[in-house]
PDB file of N, CA and C in Angstrom:
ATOM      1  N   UNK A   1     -25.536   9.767   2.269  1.00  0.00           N
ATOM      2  CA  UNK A   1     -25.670   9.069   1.012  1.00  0.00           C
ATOM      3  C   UNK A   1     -26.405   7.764   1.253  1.00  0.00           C
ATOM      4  N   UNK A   2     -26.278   6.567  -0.044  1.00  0.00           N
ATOM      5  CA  UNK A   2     -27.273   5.479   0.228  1.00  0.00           C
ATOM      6  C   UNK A   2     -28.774   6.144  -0.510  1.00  0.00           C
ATOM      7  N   UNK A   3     -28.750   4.514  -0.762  1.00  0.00           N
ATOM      8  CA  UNK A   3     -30.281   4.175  -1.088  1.00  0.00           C
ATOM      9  C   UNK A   3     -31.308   4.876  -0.541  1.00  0.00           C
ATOM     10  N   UNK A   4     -32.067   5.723  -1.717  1.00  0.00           N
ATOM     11  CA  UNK A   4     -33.195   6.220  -0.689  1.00  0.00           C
ATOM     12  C   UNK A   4     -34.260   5.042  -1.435  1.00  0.00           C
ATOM     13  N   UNK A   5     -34.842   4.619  -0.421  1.00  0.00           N
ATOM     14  CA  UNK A   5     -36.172   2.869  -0.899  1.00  0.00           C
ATOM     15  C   UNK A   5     -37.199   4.113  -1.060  1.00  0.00           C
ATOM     16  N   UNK A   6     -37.124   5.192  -0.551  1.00  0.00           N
ATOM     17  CA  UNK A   6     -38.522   5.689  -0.588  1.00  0.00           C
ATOM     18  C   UNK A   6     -39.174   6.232  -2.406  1.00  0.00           C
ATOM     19  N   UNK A   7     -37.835   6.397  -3.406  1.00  0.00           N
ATOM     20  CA  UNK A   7     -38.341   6.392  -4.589  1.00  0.00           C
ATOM     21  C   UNK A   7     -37.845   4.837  -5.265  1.00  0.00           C
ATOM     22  N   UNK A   8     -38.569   4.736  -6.594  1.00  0.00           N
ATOM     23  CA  UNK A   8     -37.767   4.292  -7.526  1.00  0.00           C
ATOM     24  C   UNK A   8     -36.851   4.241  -8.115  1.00  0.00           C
ATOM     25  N   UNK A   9     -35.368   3.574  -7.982  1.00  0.00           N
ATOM     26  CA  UNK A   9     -34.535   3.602  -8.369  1.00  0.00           C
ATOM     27  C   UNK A   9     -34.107   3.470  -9.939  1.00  0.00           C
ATOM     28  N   UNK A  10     -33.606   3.995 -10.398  1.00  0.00           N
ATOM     29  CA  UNK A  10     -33.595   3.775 -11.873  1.00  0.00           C
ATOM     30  C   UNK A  10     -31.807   4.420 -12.445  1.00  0.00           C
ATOM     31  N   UNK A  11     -31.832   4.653 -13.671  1.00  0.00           N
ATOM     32  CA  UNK A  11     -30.545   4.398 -14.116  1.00  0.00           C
ATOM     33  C   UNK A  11     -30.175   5.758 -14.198  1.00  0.00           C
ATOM     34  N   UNK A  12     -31.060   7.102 -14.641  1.00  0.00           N
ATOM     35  CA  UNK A  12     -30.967   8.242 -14.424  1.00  0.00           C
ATOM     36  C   UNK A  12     -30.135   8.540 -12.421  1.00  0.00           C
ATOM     37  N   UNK A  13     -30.848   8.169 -11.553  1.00  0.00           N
ATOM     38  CA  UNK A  13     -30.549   8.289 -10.112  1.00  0.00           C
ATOM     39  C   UNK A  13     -29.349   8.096 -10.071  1.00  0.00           C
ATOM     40  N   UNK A  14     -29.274   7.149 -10.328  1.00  0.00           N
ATOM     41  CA  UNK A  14     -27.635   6.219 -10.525  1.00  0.00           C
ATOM     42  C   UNK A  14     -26.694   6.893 -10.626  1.00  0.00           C
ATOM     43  N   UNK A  15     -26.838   7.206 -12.163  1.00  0.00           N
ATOM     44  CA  UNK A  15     -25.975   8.439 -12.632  1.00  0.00           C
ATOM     45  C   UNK A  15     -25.709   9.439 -11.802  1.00  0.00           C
ATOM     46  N   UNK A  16     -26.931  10.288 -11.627  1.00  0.00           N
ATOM     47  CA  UNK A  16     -26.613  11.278 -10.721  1.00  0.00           C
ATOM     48  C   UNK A  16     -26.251  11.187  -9.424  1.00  0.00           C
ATOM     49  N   UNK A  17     -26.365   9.984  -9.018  1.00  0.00           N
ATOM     50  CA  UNK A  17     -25.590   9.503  -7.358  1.00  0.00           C
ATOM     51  C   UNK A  17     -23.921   9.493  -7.522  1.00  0.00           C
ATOM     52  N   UNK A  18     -23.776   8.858  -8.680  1.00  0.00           N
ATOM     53  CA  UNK A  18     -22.270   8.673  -9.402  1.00  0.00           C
ATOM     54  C   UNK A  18     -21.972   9.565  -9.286  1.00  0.00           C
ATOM     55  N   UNK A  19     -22.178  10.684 -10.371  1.00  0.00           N
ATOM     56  CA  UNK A  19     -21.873  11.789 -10.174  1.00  0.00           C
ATOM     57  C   UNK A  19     -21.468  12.783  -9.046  1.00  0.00           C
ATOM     58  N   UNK A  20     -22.773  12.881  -8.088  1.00  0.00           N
ATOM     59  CA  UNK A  20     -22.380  13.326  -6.669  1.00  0.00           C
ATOM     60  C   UNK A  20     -21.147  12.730  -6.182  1.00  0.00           C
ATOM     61  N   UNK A  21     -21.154  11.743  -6.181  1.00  0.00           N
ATOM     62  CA  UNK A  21     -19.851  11.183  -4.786  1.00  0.00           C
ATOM     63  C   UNK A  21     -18.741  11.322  -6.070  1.00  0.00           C
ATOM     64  N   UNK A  22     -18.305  11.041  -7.491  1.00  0.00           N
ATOM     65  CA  UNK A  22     -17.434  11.493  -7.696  1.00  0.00           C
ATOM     66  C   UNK A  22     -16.817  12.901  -7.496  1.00  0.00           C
ATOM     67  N   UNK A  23     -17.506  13.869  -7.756  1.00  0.00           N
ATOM     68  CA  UNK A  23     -17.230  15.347  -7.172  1.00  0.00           C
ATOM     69  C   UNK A  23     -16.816  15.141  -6.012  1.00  0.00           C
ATOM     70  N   UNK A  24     -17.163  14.707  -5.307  1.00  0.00           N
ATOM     71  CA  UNK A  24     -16.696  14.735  -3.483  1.00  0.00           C
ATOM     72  C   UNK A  24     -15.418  13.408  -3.373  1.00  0.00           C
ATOM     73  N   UNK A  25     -15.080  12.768  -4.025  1.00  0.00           N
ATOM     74  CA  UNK A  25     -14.579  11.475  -4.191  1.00  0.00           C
ATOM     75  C   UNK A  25     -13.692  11.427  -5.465  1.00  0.00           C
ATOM     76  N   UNK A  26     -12.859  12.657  -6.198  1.00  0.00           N
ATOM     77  CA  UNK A  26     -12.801  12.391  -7.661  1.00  0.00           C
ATOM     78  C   UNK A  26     -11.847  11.021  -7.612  1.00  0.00           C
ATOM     79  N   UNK A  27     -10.805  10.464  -6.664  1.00  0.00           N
ATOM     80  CA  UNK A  27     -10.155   9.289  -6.934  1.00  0.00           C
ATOM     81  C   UNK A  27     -10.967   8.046  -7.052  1.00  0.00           C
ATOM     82  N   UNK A  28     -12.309   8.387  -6.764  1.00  0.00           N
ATOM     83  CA  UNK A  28     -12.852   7.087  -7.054  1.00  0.00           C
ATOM     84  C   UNK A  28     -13.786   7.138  -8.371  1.00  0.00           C
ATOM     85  N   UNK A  29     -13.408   8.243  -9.283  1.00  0.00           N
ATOM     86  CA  UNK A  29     -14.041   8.279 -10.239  1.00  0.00           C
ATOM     87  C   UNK A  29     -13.794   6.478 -11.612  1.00  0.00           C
ATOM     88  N   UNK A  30     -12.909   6.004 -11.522  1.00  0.00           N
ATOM     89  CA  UNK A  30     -12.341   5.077 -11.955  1.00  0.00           C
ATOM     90  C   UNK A  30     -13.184   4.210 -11.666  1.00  0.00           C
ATOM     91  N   UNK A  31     -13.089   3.430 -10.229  1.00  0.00           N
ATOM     92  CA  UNK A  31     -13.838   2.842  -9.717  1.00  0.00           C
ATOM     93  C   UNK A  31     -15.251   2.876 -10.423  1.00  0.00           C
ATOM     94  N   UNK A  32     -15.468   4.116  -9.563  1.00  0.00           N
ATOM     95  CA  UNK A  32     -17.188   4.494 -10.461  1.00  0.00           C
ATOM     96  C   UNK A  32     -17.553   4.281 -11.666  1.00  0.00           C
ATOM     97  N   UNK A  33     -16.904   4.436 -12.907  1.00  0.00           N
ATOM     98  CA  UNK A  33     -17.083   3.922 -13.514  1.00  0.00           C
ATOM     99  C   UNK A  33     -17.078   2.691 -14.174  1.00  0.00           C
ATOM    100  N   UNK A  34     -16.197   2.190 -13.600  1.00  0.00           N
ATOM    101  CA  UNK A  34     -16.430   0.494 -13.797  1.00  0.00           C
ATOM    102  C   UNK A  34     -17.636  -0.643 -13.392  1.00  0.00           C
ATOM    103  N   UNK A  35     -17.817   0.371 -12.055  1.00  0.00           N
ATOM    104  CA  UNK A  35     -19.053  -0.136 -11.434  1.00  0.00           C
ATOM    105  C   UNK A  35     -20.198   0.173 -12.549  1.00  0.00           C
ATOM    106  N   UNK A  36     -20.497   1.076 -12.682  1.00  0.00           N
ATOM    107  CA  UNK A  36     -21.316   1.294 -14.125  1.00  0.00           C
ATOM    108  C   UNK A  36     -21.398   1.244 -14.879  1.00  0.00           C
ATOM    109  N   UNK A  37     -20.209   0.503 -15.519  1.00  0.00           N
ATOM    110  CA  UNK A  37     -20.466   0.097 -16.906  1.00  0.00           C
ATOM    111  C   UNK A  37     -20.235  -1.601 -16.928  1.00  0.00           C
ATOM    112  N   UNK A  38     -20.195  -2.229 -15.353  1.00  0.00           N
ATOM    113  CA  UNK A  38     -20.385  -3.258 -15.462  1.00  0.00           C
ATOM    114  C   UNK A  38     -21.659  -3.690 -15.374  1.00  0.00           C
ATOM    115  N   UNK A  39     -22.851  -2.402 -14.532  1.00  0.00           N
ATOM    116  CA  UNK A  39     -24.485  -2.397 -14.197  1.00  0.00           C
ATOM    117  C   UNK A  39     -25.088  -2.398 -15.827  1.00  0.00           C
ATOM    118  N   UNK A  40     -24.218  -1.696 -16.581  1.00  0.00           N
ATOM    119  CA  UNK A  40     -25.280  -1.264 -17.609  1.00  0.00           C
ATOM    120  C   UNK A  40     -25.079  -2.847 -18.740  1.00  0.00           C
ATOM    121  N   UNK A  41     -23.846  -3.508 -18.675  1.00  0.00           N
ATOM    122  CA  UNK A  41     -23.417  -4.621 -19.602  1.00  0.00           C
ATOM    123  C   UNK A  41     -24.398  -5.779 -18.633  1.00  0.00           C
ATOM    124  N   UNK A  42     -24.100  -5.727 -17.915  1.00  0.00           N
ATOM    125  CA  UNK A  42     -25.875  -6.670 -16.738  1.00  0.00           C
ATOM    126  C   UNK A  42     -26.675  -6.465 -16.823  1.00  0.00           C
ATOM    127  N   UNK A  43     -27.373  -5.262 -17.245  1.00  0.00           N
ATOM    128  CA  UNK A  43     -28.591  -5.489 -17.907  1.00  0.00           C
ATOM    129  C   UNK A  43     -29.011  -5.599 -19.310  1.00  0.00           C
ATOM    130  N   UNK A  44     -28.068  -5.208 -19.740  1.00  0.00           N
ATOM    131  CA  UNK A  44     -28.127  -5.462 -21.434  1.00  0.00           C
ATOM    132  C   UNK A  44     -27.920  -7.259 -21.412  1.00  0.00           C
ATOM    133  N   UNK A  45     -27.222  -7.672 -20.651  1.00  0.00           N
ATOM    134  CA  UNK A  45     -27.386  -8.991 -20.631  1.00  0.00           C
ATOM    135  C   UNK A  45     -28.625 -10.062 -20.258  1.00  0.00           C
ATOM    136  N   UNK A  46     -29.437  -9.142 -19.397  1.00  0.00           N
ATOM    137  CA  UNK A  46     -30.668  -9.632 -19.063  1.00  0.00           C
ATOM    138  C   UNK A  46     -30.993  -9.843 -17.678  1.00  0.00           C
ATOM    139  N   UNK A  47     -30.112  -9.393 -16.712  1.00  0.00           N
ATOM    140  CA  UNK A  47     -30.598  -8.851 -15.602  1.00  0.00           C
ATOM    141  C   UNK A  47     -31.281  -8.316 -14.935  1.00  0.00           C
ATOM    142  N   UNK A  48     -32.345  -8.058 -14.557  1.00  0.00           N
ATOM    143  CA  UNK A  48     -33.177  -7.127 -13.835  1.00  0.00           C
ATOM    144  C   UNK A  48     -32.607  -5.716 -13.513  1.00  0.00           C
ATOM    145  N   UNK A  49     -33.252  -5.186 -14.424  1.00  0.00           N
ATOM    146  CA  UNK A  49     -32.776  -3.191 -14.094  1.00  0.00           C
ATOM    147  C   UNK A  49     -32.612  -3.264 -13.045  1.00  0.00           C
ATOM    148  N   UNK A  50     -33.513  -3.151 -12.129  1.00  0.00           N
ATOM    149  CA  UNK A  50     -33.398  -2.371 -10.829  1.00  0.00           C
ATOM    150  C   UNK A  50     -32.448  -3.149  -9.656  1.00  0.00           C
ATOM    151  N   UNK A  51     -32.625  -4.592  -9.761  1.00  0.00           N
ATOM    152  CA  UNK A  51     -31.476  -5.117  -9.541  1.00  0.00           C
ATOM    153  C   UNK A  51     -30.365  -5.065  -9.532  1.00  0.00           C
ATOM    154  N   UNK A  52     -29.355  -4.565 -10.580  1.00  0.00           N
ATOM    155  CA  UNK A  52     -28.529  -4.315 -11.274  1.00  0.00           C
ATOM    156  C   UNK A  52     -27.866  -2.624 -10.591  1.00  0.00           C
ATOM    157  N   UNK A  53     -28.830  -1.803 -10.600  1.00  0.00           N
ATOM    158  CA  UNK A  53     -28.769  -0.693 -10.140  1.00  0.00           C
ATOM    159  C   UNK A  53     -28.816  -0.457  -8.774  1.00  0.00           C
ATOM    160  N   UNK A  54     -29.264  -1.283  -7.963  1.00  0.00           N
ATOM    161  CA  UNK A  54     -29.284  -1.026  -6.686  1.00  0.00           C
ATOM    162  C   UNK A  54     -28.019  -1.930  -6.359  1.00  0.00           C
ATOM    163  N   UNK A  55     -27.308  -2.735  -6.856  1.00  0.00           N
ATOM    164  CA  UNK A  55     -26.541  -3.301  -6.488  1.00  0.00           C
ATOM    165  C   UNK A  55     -25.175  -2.697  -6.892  1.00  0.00           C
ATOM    166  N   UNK A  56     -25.330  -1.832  -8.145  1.00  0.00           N
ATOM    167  CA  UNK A  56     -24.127  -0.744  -8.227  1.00  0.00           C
ATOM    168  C   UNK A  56     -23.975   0.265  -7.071  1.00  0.00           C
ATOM    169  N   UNK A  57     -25.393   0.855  -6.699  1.00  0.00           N
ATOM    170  CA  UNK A  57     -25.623   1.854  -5.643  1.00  0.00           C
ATOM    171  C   UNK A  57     -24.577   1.531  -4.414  1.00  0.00           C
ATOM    172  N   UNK A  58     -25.148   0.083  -4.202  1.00  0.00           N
ATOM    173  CA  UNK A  58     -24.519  -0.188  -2.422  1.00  0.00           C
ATOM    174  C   UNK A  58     -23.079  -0.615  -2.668  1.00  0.00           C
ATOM    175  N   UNK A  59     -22.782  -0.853  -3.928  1.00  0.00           N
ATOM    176  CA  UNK A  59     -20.985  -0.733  -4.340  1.00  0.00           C
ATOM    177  C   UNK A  59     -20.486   0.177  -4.353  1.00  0.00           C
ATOM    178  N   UNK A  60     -21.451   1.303  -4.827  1.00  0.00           N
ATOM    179  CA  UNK A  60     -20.722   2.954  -4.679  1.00  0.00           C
ATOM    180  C   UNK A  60     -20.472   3.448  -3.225  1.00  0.00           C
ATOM    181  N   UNK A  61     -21.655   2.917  -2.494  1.00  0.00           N
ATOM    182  CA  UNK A  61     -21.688   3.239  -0.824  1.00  0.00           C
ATOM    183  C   UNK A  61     -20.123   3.262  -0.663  1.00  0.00           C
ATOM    184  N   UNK A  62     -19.798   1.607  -0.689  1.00  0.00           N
ATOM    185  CA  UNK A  62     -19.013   0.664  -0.426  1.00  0.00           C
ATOM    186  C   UNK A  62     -17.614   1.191  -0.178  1.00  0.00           C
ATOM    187  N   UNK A  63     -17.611   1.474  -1.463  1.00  0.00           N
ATOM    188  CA  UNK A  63     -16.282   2.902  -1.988  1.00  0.00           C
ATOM    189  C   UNK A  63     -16.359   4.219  -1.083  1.00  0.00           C
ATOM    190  N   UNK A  64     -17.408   4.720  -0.695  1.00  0.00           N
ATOM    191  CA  UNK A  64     -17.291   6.172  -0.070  1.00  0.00           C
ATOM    192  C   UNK A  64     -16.952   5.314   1.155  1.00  0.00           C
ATOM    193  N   UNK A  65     -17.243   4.308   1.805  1.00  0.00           N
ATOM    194  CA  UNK A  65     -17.127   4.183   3.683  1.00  0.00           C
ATOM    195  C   UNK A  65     -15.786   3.538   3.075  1.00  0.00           C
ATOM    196  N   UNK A  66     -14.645   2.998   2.305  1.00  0.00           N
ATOM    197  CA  UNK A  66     -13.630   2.634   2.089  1.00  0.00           C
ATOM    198  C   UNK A  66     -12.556   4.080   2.453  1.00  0.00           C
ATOM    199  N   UNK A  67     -13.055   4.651   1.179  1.00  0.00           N
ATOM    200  CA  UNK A  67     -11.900   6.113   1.168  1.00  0.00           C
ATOM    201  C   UNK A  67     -12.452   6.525   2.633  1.00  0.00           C
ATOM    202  N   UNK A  68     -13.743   6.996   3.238  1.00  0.00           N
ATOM    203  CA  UNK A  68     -13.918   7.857   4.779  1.00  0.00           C
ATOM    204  C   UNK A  68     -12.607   7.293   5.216  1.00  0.00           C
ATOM    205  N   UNK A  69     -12.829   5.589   5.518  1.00  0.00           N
ATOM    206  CA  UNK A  69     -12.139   5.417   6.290  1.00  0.00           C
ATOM    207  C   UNK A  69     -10.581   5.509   5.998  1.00  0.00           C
ATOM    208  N   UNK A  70      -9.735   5.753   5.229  1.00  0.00           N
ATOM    209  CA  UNK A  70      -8.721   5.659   4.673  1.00  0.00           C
ATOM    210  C   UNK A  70      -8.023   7.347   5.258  1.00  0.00           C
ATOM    211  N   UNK A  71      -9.315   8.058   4.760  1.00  0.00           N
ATOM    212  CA  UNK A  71      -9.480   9.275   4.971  1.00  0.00           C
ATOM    213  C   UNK A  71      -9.049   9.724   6.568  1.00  0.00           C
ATOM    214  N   UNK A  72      -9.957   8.939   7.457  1.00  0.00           N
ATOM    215  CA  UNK A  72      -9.607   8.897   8.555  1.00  0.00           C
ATOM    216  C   UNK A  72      -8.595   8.692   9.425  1.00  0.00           C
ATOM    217  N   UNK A  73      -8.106   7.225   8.490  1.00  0.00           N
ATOM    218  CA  UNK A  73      -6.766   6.752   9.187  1.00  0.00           C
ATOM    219  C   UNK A  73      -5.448   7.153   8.981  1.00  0.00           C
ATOM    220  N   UNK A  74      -5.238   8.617   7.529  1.00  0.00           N
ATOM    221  CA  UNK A  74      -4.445   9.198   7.697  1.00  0.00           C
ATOM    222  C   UNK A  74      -4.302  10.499   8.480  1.00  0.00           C
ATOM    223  N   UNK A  75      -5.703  10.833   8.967  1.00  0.00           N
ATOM    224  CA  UNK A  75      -6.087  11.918  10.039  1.00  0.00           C
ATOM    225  C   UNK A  75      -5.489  11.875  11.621  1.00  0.00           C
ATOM    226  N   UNK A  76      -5.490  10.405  11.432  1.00  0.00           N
ATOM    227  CA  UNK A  76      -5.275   9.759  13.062  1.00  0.00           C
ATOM    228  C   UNK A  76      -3.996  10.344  13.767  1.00  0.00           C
TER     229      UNK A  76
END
């Protein structure tokens, strides 16, 4: 997962990144959405789109290496 720099990021991607890791992640569906509907009230506020969106992205990361590791440490 993560940022791919090699396209344009936009709000469609987003979504569908959301999407992905919730399916694989549904307890962080909550999360996820907060994160996104705090990206989309930031740019309606006047934020820089892509700004806004890439900075939800590496919050979503954020969340998947949280649960791995959580994931992990009840594996141990």
């Amino acid at each position: 997962m993560g940022i791919n720099t090699d396209n344009f990021i936009n709000m469609t991607n987003l979504i569908e990144y959301a999407n992905e890791v919730i399916k694989k992640y549904p307890v962080l569906e909550s999360d996820i959405q907060g994160l996104l509907d705090l990206c989309i009230m930031e740019i309606e506020e006047g934020s820089p789109e892509t700004h806004e969106i890439e900075l939800c992205w590496t919050d979503i990361d954020q969340l998947v290496k949280e649960e791995d590791a959580k994931i992990l440490s009840r594996n141990i």
